[in-house]
N, C-alpha and C. Protein backbone atom coordinates (compact mmCIF):
# COMPACT_ATOMS: atom_id res chain seq x y z
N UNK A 1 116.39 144.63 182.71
CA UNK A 1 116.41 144.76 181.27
C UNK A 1 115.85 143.50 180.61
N UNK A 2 116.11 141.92 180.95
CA UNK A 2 115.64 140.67 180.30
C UNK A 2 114.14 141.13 180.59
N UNK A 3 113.70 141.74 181.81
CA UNK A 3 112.32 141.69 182.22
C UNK A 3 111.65 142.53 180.97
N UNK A 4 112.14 143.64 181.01
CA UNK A 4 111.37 144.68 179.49
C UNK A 4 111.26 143.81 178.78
N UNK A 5 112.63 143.23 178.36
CA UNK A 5 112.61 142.56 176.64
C UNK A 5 111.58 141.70 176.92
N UNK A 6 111.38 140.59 177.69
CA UNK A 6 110.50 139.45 177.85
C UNK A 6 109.26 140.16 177.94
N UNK A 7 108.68 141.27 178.76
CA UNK A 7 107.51 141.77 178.00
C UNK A 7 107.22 142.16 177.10
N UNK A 8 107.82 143.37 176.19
CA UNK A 8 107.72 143.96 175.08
C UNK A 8 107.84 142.61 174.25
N UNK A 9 108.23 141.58 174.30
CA UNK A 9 107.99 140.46 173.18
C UNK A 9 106.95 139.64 173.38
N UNK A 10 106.30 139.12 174.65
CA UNK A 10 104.65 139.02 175.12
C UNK A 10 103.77 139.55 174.30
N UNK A 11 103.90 140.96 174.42
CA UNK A 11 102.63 141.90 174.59
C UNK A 11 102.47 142.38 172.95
N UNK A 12 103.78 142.35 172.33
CA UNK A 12 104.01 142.62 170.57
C UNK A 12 103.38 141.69 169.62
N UNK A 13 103.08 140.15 169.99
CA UNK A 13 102.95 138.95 169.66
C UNK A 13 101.38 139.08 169.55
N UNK A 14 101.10 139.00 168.37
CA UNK A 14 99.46 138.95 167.93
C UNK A 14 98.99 137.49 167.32
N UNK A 15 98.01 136.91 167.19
CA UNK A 15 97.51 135.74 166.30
C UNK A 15 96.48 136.46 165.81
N UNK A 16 96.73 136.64 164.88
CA UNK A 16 96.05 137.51 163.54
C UNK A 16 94.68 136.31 162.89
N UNK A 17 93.96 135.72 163.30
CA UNK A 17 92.94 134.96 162.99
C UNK A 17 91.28 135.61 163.11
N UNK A 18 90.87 135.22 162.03
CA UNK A 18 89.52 135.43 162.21
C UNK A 18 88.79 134.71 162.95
N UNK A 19 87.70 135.11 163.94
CA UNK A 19 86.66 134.54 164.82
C UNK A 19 86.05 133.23 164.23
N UNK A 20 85.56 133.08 162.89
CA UNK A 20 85.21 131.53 161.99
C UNK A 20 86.11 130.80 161.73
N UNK A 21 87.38 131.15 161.59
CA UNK A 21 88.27 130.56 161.08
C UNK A 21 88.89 129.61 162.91
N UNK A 22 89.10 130.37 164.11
CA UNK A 22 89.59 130.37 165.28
C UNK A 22 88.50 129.35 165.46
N UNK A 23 87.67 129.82 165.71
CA UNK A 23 86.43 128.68 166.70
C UNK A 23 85.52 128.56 165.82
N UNK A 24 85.12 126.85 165.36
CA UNK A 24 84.36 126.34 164.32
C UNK A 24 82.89 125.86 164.61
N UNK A 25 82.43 127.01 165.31
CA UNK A 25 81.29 126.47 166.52
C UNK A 25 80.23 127.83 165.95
N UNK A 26 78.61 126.91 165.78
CA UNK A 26 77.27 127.48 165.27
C UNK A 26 77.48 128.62 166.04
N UNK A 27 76.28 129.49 165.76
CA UNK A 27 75.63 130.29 166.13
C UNK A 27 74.57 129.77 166.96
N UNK A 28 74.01 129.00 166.68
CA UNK A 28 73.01 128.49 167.38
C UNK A 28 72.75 126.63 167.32
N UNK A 29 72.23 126.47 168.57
CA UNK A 29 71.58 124.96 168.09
C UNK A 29 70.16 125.02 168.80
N UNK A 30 69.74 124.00 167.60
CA UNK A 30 68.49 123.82 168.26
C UNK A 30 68.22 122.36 167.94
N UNK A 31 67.35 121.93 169.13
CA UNK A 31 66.37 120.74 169.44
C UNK A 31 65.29 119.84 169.12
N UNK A 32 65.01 118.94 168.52
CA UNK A 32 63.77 118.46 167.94
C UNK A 32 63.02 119.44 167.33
N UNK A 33 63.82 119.44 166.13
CA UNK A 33 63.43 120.62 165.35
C UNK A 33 61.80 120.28 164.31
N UNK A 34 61.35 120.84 163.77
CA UNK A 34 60.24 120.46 162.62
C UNK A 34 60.21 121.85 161.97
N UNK A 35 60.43 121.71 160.62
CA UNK A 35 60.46 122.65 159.72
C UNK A 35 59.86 122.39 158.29
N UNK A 36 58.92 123.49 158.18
CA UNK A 36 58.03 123.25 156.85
C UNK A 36 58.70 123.93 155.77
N UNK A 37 58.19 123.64 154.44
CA UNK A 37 58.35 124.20 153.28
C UNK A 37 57.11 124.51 152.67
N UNK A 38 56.62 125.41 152.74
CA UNK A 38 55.17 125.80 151.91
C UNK A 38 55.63 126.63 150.76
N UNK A 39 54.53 126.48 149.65
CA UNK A 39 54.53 127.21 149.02
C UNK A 39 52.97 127.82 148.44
N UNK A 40 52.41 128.53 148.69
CA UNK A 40 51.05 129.33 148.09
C UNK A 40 50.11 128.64 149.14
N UNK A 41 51.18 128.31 150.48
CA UNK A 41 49.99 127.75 151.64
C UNK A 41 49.85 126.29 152.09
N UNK A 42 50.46 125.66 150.86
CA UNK A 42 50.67 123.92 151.12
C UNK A 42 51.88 123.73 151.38
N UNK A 43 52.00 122.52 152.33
CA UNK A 43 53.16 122.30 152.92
C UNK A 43 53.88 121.66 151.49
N UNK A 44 54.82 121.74 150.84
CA UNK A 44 55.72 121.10 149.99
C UNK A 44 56.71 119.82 150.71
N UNK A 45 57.26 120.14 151.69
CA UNK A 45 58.00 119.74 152.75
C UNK A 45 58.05 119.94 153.96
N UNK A 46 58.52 118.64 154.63
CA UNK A 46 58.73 118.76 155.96
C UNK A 46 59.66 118.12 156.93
N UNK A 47 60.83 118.87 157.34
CA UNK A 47 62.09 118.20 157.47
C UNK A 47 61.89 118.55 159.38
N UNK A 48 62.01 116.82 159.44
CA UNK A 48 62.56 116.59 161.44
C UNK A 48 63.89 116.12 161.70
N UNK A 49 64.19 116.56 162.38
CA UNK A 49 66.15 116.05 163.63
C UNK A 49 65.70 116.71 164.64
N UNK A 50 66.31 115.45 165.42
CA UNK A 50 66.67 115.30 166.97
C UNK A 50 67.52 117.01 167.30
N UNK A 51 68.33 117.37 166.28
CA UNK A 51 69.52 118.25 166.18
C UNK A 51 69.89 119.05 164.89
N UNK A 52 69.98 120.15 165.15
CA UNK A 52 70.36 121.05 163.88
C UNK A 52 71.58 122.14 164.64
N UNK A 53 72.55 122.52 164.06
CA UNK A 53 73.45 123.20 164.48
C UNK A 53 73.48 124.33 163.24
N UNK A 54 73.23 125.65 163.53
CA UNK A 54 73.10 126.73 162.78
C UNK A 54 74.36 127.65 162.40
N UNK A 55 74.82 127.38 161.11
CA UNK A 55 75.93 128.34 160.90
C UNK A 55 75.82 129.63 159.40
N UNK A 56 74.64 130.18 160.07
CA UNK A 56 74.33 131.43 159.43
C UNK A 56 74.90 132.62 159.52
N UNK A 57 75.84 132.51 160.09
CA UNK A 57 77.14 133.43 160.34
C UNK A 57 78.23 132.81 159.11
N UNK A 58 78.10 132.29 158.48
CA UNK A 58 79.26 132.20 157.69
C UNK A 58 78.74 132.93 156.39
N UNK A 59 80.06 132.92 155.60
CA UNK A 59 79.75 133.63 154.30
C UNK A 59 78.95 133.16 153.46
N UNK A 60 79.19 131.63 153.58
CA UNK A 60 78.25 130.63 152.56
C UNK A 60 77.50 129.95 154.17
N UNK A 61 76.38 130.26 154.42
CA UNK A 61 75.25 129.77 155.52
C UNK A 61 74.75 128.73 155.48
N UNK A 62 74.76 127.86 156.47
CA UNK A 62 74.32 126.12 156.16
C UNK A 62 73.59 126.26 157.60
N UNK A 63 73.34 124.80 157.19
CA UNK A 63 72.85 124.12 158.92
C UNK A 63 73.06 123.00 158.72
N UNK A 64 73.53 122.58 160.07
CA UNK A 64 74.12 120.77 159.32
C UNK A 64 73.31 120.03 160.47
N UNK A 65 72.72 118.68 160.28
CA UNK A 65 71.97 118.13 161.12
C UNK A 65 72.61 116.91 160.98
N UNK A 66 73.13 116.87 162.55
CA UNK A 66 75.19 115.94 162.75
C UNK A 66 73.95 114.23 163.03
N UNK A 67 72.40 114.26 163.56
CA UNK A 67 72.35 113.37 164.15
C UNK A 67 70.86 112.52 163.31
N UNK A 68 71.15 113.09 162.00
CA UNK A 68 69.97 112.37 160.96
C UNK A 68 68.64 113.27 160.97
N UNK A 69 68.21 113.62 159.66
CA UNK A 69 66.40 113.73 159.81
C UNK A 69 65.67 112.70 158.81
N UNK A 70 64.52 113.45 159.18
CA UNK A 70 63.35 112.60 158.52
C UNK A 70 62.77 113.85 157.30
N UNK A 71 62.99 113.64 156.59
CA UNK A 71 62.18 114.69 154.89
C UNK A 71 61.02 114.16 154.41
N UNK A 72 59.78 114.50 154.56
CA UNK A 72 58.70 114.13 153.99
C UNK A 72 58.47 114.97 153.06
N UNK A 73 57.98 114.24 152.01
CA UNK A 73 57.71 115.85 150.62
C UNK A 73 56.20 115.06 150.18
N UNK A 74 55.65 116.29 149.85
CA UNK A 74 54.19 116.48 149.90
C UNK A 74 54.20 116.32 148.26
N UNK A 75 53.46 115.65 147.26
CA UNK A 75 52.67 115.88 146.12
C UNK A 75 51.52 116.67 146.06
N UNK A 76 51.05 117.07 144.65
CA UNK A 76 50.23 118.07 144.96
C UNK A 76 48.61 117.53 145.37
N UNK A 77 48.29 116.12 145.18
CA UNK A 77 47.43 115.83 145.84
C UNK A 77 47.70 114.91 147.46
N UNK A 78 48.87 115.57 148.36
CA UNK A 78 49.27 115.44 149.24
C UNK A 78 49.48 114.22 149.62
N UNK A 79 50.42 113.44 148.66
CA UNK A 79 50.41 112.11 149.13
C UNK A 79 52.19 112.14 149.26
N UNK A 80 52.35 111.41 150.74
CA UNK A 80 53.41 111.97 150.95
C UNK A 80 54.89 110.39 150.87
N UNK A 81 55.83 111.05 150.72
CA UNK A 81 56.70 110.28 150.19
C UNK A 81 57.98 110.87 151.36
N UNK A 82 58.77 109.64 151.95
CA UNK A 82 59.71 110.05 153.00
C UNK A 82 61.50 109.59 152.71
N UNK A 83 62.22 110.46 153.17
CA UNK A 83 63.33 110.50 152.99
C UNK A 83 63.99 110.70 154.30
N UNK A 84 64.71 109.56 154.89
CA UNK A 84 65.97 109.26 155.66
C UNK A 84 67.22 109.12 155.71
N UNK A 85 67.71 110.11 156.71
CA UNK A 85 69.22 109.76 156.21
C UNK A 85 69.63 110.04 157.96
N UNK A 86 71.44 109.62 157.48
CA UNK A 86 72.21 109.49 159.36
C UNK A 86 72.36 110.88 159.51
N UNK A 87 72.75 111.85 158.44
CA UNK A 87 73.35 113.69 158.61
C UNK A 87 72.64 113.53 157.02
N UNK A 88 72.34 114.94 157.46
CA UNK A 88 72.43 115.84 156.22
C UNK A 88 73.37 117.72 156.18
N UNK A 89 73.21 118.33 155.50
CA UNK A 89 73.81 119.82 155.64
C UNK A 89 72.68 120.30 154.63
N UNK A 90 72.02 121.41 154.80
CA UNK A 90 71.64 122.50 154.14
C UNK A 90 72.04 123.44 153.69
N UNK A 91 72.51 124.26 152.59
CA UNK A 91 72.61 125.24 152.36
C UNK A 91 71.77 126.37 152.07
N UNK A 92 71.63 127.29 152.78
CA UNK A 92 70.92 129.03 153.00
C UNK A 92 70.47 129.28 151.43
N UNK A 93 71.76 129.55 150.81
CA UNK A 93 71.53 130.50 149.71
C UNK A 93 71.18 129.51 148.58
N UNK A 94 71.44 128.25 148.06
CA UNK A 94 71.04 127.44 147.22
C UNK A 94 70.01 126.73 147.29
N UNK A 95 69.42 126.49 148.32
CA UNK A 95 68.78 125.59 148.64
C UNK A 95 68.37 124.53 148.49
N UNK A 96 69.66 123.55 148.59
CA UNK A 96 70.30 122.04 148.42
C UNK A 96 70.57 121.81 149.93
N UNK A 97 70.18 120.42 150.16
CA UNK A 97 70.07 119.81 151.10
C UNK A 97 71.14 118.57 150.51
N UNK A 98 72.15 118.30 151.23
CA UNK A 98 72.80 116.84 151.19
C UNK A 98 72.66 115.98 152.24
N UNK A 99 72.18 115.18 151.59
CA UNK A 99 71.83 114.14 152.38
C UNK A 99 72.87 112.75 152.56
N UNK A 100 73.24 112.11 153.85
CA UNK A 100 74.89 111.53 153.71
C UNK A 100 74.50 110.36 154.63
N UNK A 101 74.42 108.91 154.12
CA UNK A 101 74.59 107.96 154.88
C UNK A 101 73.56 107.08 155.35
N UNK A 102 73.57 105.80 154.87
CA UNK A 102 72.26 104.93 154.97
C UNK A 102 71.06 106.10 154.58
N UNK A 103 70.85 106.62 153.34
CA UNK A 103 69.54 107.04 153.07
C UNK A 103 68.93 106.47 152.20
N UNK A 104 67.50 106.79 152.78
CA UNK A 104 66.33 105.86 152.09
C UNK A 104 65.37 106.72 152.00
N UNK A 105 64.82 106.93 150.70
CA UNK A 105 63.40 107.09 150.17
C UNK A 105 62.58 105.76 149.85
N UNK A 106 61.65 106.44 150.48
CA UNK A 106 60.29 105.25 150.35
C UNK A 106 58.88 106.28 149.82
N UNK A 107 58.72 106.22 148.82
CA UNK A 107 57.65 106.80 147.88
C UNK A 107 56.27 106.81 148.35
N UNK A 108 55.23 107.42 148.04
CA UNK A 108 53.67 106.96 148.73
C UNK A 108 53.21 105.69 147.90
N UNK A 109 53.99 105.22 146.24
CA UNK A 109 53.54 104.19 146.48
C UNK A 109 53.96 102.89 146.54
N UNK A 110 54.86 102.86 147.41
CA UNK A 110 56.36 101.91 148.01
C UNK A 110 57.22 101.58 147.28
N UNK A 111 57.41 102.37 146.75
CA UNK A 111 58.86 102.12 146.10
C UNK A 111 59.59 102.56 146.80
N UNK A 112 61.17 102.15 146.97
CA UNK A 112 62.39 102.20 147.92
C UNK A 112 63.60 102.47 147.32
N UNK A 113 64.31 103.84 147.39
CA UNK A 113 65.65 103.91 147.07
C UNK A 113 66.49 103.99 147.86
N UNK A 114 67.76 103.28 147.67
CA UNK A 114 69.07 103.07 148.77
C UNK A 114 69.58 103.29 148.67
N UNK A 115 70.76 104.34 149.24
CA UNK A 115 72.05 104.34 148.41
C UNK A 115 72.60 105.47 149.79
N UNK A 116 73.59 105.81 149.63
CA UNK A 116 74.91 106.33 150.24
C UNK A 116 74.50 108.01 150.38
N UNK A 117 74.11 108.94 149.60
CA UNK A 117 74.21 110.18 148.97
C UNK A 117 72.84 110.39 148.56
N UNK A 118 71.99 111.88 148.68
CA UNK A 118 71.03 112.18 147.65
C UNK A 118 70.93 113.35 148.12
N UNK A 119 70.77 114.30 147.24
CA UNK A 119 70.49 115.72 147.09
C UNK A 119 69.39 115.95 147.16
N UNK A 120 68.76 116.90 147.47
CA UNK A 120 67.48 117.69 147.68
C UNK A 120 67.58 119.36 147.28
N UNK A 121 67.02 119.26 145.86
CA UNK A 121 67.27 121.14 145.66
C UNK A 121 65.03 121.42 146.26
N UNK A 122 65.57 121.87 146.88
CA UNK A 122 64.26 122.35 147.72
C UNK A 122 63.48 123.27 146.42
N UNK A 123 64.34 124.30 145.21
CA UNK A 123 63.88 125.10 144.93
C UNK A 123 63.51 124.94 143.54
N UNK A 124 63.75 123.59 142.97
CA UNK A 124 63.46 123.30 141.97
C UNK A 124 62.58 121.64 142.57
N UNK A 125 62.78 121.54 143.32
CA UNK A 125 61.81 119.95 144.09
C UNK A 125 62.27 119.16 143.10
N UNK A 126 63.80 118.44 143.03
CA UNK A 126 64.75 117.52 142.64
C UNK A 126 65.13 116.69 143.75
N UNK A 127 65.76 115.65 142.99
CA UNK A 127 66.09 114.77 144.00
C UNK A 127 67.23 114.35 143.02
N UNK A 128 68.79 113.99 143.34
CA UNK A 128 69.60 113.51 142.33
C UNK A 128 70.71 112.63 142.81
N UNK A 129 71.58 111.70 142.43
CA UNK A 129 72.64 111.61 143.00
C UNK A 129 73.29 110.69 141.92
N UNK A 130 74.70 110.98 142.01
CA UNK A 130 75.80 110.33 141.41
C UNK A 130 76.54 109.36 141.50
N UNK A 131 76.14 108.66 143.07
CA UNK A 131 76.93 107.31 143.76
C UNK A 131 75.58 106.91 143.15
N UNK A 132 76.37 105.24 143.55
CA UNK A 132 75.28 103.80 143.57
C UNK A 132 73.98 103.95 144.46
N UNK A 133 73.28 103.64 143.55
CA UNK A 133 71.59 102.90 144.40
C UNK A 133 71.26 101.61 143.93
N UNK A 134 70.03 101.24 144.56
CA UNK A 134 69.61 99.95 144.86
C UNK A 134 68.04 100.85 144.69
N UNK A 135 67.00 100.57 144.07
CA UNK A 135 65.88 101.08 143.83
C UNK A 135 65.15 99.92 143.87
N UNK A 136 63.99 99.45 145.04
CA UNK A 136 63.22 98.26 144.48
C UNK A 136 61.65 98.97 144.21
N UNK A 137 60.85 98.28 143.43
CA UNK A 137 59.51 98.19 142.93
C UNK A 137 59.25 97.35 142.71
N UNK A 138 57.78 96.89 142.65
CA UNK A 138 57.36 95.91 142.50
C UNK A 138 57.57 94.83 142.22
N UNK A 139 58.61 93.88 142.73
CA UNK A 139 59.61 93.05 142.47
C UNK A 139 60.44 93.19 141.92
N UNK A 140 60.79 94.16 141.18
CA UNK A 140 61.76 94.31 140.71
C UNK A 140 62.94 95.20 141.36
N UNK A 141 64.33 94.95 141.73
CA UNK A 141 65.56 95.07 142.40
C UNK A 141 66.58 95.53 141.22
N UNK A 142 66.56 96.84 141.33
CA UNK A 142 67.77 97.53 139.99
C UNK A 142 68.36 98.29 140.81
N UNK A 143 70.01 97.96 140.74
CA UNK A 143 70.87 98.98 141.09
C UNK A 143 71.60 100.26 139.42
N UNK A 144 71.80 100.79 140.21
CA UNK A 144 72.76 102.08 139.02
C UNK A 144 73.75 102.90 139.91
N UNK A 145 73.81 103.63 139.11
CA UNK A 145 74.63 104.68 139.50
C UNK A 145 74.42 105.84 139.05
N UNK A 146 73.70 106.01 139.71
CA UNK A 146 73.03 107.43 140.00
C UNK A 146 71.23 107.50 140.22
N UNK A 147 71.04 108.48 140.00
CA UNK A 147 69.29 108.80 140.36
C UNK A 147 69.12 109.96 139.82
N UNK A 148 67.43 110.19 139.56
CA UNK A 148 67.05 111.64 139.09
C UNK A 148 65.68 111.33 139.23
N UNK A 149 65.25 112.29 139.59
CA UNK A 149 63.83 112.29 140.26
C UNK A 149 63.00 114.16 140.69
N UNK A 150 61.98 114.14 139.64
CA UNK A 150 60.78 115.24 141.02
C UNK A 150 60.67 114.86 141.48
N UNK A 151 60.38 115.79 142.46
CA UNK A 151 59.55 115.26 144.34
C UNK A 151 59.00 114.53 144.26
N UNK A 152 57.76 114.52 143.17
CA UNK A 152 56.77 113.63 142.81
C UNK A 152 56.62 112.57 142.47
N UNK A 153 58.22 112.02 142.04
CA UNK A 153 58.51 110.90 141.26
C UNK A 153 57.72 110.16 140.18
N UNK A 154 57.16 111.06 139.52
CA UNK A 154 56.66 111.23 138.08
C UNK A 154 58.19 111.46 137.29
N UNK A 155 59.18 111.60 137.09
CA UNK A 155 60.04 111.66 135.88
C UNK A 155 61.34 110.77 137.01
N UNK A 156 61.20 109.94 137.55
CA UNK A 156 62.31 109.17 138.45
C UNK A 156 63.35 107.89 137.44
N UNK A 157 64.13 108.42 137.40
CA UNK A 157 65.28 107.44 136.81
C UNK A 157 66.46 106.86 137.50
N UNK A 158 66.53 105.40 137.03
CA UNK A 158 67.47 104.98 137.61
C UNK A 158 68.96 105.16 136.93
N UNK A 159 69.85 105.58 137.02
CA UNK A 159 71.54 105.69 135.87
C UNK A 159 71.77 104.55 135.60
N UNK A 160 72.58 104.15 134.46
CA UNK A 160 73.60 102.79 134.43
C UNK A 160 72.99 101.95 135.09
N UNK A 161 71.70 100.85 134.98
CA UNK A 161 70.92 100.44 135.42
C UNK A 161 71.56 98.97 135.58
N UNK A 162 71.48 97.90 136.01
CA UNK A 162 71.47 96.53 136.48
C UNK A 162 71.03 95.55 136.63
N UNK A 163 70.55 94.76 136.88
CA UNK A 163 69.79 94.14 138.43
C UNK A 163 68.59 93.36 137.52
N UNK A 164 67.31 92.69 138.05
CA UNK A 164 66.37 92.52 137.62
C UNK A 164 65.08 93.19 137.58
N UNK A 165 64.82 92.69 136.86
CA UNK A 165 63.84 94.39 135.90
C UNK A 165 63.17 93.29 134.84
N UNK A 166 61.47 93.33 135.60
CA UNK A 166 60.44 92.95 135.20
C UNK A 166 60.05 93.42 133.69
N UNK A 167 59.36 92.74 132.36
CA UNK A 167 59.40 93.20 131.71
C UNK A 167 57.93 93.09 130.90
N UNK A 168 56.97 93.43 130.77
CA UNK A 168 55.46 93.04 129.89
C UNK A 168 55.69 92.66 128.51
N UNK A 169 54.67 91.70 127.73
CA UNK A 169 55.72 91.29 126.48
C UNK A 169 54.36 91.52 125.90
């Protein structure tokens, strides 16, 4: 009789969990990846990692790249401007890229932004962020807090600005 009861209470016993929720593991990974962004045939972008881990199985679909890429974005007379970071995550349906940790843009025509954080809306070709930067140009070294920028960095602003900042009189 203990033997029934001790099964029938085994075998009754469910963990009611969903498969995403249970195991927090891609769909896929892949390897020294290179991925373009064209649009009407020109490359717009072009994002490299060592590593991308694919979670297009979720409700809201990302890909998170755990081990840094490289973002090059194309102007329209193809002069190209690069963006580094340690991780970023993508999102599927928005198409915002966060970018997280020692990242740096360096412009085609050397200008350098630093800072912690920067967004990438792929679908409007923005660049933004709300933590601190460090932006240098041409001798001149301005931190803020925040950023805003086209791809192109034709409308690029620094927030709450700082620092030294050259001036023509």
């Amino acid at each position: 009789m203990v033997i029934a009861f001790a099964m029938t209470m085994f075998f009754s016993c469910a963990v009611d969990l969903k498969p995403e929720v249970a195991f927090n593991v891609p769909v896929g990974i892949a390897e020294n990846i290179d991925l373009k962004y064209t649009d009407s045939g020109k490359v717009k972008a072009n994002l490299i990692s060592p590593k991308m881990l694919d979670y297009s199985n979720r409700e809201f679909p990302y890909s998170e790249f755990t081990e840094g890429i490289t973002l090059y974005l194309f102007d329209k007379d193809n002069n190209k401007s690069t963006v580094l970071a340690d991780y970023a995550i993508a999102y599927d349906k928005t198409g915002l890229i966060d970018l997280q940790g020692n990242v740096v843009l360096a412009t085609y025509l050397n200008d350098t932004l630093f800072g912690d954080q920067l967004y990438y809306d792929q679908n409007k070709q923005w660049l933004s962020t709300n933590q601190p930067v460090t932006f240098r140009t041409d001798g001149d070294l301005i931190h803020g807090n925040g950023f805003d920028s086209d791809a192109n960095f034709k409308e690029a602003e620094v927030l709450e600005i700082n620092g030294i900042i050259t001036l023509d009189e």
